[in-house]
Protein backbone atom coordinates (compact mmCIF):
# COMPACT_ATOMS: atom_id res chain seq x y z
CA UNK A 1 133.41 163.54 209.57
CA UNK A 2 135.14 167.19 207.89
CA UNK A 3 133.94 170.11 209.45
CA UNK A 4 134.33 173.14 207.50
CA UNK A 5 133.80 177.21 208.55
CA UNK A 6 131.85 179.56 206.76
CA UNK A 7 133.02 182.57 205.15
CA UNK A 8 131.48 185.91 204.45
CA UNK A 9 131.97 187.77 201.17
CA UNK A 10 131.61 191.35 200.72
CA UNK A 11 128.61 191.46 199.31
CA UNK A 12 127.01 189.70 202.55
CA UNK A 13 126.84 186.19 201.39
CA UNK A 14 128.18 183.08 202.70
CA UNK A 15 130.34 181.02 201.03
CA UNK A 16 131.83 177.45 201.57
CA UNK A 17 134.26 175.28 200.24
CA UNK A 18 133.99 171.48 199.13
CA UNK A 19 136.76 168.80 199.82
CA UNK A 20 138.87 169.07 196.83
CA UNK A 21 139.26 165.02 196.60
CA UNK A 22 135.23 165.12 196.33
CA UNK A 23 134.96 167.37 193.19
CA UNK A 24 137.51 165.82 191.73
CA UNK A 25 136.61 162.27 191.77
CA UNK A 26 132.55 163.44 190.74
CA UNK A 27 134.26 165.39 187.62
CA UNK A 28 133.52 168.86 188.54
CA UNK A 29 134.80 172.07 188.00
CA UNK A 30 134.70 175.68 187.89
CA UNK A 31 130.87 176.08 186.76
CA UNK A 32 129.40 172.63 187.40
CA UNK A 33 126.22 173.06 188.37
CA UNK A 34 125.01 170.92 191.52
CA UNK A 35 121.67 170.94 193.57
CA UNK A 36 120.83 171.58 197.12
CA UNK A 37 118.45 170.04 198.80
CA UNK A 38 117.27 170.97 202.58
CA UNK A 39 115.92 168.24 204.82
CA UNK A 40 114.73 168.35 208.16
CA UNK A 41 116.50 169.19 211.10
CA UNK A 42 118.55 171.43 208.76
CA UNK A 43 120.23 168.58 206.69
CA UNK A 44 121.77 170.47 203.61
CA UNK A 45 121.91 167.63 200.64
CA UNK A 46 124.53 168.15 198.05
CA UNK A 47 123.45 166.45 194.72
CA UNK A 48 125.46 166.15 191.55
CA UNK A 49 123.76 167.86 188.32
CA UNK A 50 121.04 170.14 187.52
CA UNK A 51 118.59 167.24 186.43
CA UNK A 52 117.70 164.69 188.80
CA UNK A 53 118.99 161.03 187.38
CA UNK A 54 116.49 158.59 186.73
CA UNK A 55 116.29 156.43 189.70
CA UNK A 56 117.71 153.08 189.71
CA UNK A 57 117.32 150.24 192.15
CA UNK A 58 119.31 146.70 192.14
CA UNK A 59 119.43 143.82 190.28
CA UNK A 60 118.54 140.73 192.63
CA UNK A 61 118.84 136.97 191.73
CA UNK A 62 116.78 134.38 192.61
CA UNK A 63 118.43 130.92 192.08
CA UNK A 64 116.11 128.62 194.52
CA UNK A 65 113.35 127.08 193.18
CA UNK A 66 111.56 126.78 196.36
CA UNK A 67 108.89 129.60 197.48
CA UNK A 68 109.39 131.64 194.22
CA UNK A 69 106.29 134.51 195.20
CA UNK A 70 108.19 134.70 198.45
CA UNK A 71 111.46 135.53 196.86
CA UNK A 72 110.19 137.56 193.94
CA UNK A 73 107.87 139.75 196.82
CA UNK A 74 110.82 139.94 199.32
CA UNK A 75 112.82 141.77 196.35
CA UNK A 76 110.08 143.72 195.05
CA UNK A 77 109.47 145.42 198.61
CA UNK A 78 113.49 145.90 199.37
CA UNK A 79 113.41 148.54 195.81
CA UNK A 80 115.18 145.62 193.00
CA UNK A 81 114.13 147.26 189.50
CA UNK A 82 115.69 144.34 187.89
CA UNK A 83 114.78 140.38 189.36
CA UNK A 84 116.32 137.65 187.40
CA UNK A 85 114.99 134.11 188.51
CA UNK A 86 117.63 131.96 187.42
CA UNK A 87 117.05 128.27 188.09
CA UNK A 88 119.74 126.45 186.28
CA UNK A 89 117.59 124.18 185.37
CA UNK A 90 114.55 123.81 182.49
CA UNK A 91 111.60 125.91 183.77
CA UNK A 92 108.15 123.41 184.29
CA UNK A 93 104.89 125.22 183.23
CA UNK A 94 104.00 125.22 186.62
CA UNK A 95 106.98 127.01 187.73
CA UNK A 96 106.19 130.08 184.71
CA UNK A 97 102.62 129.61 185.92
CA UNK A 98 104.08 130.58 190.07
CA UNK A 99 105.81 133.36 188.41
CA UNK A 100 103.21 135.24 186.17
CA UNK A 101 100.92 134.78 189.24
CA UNK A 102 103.66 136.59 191.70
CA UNK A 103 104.00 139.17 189.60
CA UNK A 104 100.39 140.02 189.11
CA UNK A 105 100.30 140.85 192.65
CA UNK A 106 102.74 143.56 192.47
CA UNK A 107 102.33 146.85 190.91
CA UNK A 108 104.87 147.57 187.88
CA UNK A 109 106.65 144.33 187.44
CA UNK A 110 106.52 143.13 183.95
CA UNK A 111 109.07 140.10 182.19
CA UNK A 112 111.22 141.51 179.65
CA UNK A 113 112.96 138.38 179.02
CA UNK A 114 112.26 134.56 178.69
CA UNK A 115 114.05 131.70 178.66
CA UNK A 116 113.59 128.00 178.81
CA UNK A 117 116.00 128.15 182.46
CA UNK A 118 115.15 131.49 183.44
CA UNK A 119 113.21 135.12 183.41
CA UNK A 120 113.68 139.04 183.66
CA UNK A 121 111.28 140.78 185.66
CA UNK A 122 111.71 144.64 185.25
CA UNK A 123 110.26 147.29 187.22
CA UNK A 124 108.89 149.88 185.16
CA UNK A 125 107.25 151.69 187.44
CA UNK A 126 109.32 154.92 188.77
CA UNK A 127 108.67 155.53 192.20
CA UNK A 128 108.19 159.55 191.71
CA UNK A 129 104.90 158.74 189.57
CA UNK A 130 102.90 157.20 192.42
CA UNK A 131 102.79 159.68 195.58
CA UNK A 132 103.01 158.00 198.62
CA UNK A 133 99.76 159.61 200.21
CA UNK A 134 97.56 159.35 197.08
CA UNK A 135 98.32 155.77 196.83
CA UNK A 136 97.25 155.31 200.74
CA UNK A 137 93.79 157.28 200.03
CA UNK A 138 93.50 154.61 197.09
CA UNK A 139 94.29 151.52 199.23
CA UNK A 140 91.82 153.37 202.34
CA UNK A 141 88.84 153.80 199.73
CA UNK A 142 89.11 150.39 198.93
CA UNK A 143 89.27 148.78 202.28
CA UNK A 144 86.66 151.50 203.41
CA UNK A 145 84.17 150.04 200.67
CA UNK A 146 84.72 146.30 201.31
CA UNK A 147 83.73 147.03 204.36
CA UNK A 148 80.69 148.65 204.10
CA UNK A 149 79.80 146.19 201.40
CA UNK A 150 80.57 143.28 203.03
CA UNK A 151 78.29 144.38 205.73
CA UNK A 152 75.58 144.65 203.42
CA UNK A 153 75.96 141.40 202.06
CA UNK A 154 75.91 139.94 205.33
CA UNK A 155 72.65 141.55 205.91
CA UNK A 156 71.05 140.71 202.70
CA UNK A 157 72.56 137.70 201.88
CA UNK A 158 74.14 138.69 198.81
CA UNK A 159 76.14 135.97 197.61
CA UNK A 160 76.82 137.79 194.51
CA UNK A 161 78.12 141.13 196.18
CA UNK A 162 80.59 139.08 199.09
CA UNK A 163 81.98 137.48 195.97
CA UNK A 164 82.72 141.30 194.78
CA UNK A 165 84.00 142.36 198.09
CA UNK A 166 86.42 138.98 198.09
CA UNK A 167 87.70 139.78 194.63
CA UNK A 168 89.13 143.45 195.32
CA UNK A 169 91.24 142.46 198.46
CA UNK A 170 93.84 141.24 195.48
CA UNK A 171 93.87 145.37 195.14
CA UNK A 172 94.18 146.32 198.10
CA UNK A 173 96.65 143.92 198.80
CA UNK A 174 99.28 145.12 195.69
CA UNK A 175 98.75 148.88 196.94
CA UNK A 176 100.00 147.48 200.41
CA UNK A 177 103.05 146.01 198.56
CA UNK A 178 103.58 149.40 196.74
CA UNK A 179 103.72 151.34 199.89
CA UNK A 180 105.89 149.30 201.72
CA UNK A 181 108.57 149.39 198.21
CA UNK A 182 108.06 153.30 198.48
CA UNK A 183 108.74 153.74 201.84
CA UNK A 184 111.90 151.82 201.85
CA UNK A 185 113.05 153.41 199.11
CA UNK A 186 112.53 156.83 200.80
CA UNK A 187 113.81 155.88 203.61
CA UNK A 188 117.16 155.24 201.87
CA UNK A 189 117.13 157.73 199.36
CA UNK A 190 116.18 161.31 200.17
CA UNK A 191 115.75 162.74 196.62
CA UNK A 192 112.98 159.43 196.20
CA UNK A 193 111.36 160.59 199.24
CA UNK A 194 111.39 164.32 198.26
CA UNK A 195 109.50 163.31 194.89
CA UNK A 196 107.00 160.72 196.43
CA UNK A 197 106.05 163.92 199.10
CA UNK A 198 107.14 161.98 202.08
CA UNK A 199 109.87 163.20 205.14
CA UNK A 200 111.51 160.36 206.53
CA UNK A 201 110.14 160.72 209.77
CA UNK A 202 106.73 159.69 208.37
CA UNK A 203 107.73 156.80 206.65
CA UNK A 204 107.24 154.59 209.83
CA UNK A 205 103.88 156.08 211.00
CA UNK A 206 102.56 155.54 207.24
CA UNK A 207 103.78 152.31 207.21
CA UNK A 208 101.82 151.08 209.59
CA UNK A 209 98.76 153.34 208.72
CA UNK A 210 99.08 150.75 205.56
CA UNK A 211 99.20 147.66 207.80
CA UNK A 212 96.15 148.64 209.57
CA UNK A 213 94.13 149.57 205.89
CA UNK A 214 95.31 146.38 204.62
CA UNK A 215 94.29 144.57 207.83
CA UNK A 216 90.66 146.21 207.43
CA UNK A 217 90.46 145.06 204.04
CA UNK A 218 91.48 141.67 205.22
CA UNK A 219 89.15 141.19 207.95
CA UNK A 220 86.09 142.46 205.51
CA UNK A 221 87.03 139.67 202.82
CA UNK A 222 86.47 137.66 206.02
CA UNK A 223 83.26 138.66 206.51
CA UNK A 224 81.93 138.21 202.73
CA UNK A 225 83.62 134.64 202.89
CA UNK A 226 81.16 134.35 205.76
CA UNK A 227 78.40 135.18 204.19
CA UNK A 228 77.89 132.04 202.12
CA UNK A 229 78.39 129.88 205.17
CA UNK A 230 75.34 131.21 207.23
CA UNK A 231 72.09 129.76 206.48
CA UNK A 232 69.98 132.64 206.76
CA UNK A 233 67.07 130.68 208.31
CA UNK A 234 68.95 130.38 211.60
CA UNK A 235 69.29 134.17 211.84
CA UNK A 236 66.93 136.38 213.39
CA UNK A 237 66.45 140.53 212.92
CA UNK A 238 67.74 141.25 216.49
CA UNK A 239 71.01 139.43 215.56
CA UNK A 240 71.32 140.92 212.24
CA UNK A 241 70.38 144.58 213.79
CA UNK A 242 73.07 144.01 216.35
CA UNK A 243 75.99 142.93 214.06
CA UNK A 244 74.85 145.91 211.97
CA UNK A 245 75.23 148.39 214.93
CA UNK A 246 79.00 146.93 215.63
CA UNK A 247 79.88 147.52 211.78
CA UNK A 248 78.95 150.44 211.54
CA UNK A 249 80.72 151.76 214.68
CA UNK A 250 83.71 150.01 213.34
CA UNK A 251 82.94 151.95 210.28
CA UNK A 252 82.77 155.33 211.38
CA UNK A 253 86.14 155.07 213.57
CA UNK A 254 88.34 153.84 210.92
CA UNK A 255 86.37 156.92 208.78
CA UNK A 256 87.16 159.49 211.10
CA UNK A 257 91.01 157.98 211.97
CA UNK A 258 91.38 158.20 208.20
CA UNK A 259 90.73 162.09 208.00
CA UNK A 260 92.80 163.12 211.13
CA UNK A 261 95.31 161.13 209.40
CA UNK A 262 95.85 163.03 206.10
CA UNK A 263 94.84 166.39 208.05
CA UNK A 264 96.81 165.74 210.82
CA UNK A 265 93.71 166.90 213.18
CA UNK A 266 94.48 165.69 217.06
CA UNK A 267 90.68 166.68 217.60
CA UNK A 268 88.97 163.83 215.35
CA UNK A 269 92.29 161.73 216.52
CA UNK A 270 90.79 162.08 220.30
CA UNK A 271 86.86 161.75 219.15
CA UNK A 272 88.25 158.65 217.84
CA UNK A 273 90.02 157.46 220.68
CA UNK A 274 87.40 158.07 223.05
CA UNK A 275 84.14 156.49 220.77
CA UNK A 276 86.80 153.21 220.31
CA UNK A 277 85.91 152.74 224.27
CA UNK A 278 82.54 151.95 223.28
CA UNK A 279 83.57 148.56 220.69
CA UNK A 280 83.80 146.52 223.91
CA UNK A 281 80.37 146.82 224.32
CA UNK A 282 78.85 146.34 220.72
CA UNK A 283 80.59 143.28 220.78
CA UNK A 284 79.12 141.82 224.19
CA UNK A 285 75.78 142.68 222.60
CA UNK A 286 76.09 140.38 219.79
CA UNK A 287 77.62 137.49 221.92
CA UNK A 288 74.69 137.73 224.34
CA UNK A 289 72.22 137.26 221.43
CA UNK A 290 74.39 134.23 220.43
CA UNK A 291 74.26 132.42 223.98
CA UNK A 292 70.96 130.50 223.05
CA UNK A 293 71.84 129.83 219.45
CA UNK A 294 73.20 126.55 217.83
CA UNK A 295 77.29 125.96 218.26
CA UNK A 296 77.59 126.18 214.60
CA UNK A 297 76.07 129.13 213.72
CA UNK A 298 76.72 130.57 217.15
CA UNK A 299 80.47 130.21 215.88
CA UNK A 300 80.39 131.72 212.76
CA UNK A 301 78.48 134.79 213.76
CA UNK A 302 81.00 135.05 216.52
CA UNK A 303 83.48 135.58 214.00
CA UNK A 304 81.78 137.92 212.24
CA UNK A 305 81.73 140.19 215.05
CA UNK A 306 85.06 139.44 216.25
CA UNK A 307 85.98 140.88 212.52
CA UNK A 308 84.08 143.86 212.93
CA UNK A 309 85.94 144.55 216.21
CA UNK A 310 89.17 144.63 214.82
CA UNK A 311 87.69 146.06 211.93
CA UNK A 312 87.01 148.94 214.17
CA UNK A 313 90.34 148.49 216.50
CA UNK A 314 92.44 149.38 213.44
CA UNK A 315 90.35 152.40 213.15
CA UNK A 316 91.37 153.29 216.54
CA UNK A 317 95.15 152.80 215.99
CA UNK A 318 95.52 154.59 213.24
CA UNK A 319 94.33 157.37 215.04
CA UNK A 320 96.72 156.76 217.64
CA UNK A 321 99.18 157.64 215.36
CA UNK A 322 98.48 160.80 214.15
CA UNK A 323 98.25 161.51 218.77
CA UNK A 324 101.90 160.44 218.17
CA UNK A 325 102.73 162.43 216.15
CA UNK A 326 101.55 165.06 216.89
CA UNK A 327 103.30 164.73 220.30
């Protein structure tokens, strides 16, 4: 660490010098024009050029054969623009087939290059084109959909509209992926984060805002995979009315934690926190209506439930994080 004392000119400004080694080795001189970038906590950012490069990640190599969606995710999410899967070896259809289908769940990856041992996956997506907190509205309006609709299939037995509801976790699931990439990116790279409209000290708390969206959109595929297990002639209205009154509880906390999250608004964060007491009790209604009821169907509707709890659960921590932040 250099420390360095400022001088005053004349004409009232301030002045400081840079290390001589520095501007030497980045090829500047008298005139070079460089950018300056504040950050929090009064971080001053020096950055070479008037333009901002083009951002460019690593290359990453995938040699093993074994768990290639696992390897080809894993570099996606660490920020690799460039992932060459290089087995050595003549590729099987199968093994193309594993590859196509990893990168369809990730947003951006497309293969620039094939050959009969090996394949280029390229990045083309910059990370400044996809905002960080537009992207988690997207992957919120998603979730927040399934699961409303999956509620309404499971009252009206809608075989057709679960399938629906199953179909669009996929989505939800490659905006999850996105975020994560984008955070870690702007975690190590402050111009990235500056672009994507994120401080570092949010990346964590958004990060795990995602996790909980995601997990709502999991837990409502659950339910719509549920729906074509129940025969409806073992349920009854009270059942049905009950399950209803959980969801939409569920529903309206993980509504409400969603707008004190991207307005920051520690009063819906605490109307959140307190309503959330009352999930407890929605859920003990349903399993009280279950007591007399066959173990089968008694089991499955138990689930359902249980999914609408954490359904609304996640509601109630992401509101918990906007009360910590906000501390």
């Amino acid at each position: 660490m250099e420390y360095r004392r400022l001088q005053r000119s004349k004409g009232g400004s301030f002045l400081l010098s840079l290390p001589k080694e520095w501007v030497l080795k980045n090829g500047l001189q008298g005139g070079s024009v460089i950018q300056l970038i504040e950050g929090e906590g009064g971080a001053l950012t020096i950055r070479l050029g008037g333009e901002a490069e083009p951002e460019r990640g690593a290359t990453a190599v995938i040699r093993d054969p074994k768990g290639l969606e696992r390897q080809i995710r894993a570099c996606y999410l660490m920020g690799a623009d460039t992932i060459v899967v290089d087995l050595g070896m003549r590729m099987t259809p199968a093994t193309r087939e594993e590859i196509r289908a990893a990168i369809h769940k990730l947003i951006g990856l497309e293969i620039v290059e094939e050959t009969s041992s090996g394949m280029t996956i390229q990045c083309l997506l910059q990370p400044s084109s996809m905002p960080v907190k537009s992207t988690l509205r997207r992957a919120y309006t998603l979730a927040a959909n399934m699961h409303k609709e999956a509620e309404q299939a499971l009252i009206n037995g809608d075989l057709e509209l679960a399938e629906s509801v199953s179909r669009r976790d996929d989505e939800v699931d490659r905006l999850y992926f996105l975020l994560v990439r984008q955070l870690r990116l702007a975690l190590r790279n402050a111009p990235i984060a500056e672009k994507i409209g994120v401080k570092p000290a949010e990346c964590l708390e958004l990060r795990m805002a995602a996790k909980y969206i995601e997990n709502i959109a999991d837990y409502s595929e659950a339910v719509a995979t549920s729906v074509g297990k129940i025969d409806r002639r073992e349920l009854d209205r009270e059942t049905l009315d009950a399950l209803s009154s959980l969801s939409a509880l569920a529903y309206s906390l993980h509504e409400e934690a969603a707008q004190a999250l991207f307005k920051q608004d520690i009063e819906i964060t605490e109307r959140v926190m307190a309503r959330g007491k009352d999930l407890p009790e929605k859920l003990l209604a349903v399993n009280e209506l279950l007591v007399d009821k066959q173990s089968r169907i008694a089991a499955l509707l138990d689930s359902v439930a249980l999914y609408f709890y954490q359904i609304g659960g996640h509601g109630v921590d992401m509101a918990e994080l906007v009360s910590g932040t906000a501390l």
